[in-house]
Protein backbone atom coordinates (compact mmCIF):
# COMPACT_ATOMS: atom_id res chain seq x y z
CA UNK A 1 0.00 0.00 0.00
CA UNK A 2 1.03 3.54 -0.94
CA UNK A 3 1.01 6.55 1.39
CA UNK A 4 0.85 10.17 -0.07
CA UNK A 5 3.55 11.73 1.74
CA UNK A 6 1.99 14.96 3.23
CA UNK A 7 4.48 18.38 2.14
CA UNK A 8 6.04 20.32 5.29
CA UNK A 9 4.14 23.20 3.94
CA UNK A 10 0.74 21.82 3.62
CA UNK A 11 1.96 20.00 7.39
CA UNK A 12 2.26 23.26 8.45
CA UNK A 13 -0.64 25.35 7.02
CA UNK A 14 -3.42 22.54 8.65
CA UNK A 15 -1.83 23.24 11.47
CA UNK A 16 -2.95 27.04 11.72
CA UNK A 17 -5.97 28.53 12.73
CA UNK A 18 -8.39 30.39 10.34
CA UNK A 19 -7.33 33.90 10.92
CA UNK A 20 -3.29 32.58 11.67
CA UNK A 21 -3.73 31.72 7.85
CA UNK A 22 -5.80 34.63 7.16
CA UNK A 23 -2.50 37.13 8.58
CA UNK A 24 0.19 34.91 7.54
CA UNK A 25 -1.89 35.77 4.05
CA UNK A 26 -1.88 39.24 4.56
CA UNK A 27 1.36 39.58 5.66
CA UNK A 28 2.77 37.49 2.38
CA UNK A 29 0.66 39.13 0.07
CA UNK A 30 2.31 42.70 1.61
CA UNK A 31 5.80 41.52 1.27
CA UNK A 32 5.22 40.69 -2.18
CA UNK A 33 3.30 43.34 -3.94
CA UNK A 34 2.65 47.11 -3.60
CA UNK A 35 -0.79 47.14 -2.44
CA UNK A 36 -2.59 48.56 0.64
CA UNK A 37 -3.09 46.78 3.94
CA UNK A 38 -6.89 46.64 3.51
CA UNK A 39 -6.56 45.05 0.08
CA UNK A 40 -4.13 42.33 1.60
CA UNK A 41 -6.43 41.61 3.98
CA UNK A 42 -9.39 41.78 2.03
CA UNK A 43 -7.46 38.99 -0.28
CA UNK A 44 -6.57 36.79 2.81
CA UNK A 45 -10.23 36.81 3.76
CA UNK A 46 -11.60 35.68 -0.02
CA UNK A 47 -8.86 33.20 -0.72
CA UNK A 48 -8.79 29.59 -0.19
CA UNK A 49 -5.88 27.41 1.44
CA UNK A 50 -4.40 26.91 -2.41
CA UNK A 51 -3.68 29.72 -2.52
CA UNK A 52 -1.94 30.51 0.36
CA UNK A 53 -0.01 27.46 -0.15
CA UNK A 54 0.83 28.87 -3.13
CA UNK A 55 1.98 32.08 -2.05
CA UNK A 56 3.81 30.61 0.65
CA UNK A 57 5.82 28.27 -1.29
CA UNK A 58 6.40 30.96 -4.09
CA UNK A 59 8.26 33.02 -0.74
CA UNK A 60 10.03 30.31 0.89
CA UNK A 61 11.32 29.31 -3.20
CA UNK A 62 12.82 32.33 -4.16
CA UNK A 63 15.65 34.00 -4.67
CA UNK A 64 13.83 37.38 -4.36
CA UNK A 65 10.49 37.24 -2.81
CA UNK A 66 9.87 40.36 -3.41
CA UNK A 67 8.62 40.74 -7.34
């Protein structure tokens, strides 16, 4: 029998509360693009764990995380 080996980022984002995710989403999204605080947040709210994963992974993968 195979086992899907779970990712240490998708370990670690199940691990986190709802509004953890929704200010480590915020916080990502702010380090990453020139937008306002309320937009950030207002992204973290509407987005789904995909998403975050994705952002997440696109930070911890780069060479400058900033684009």
């Amino acid at each position: 029998m195979f086992f899907k080996r779970q990712c240490s980022v998708d370990s670690f984002l199940t691990s986190l509360t709802y509004w953890q995710k929704v200010n480590l989403y915020t916080v990502l999204a702010l380090g990453q693009s020139n937008i306002p605080y309320s937009e950030a947040k207002h992204q973290a709210i509407v987005s789904d764990d995909d998403k975050l994963s994705f952002l997440l992974r696109k930070t911890l993968n780069s060479p400058d995380p900033k684009m």
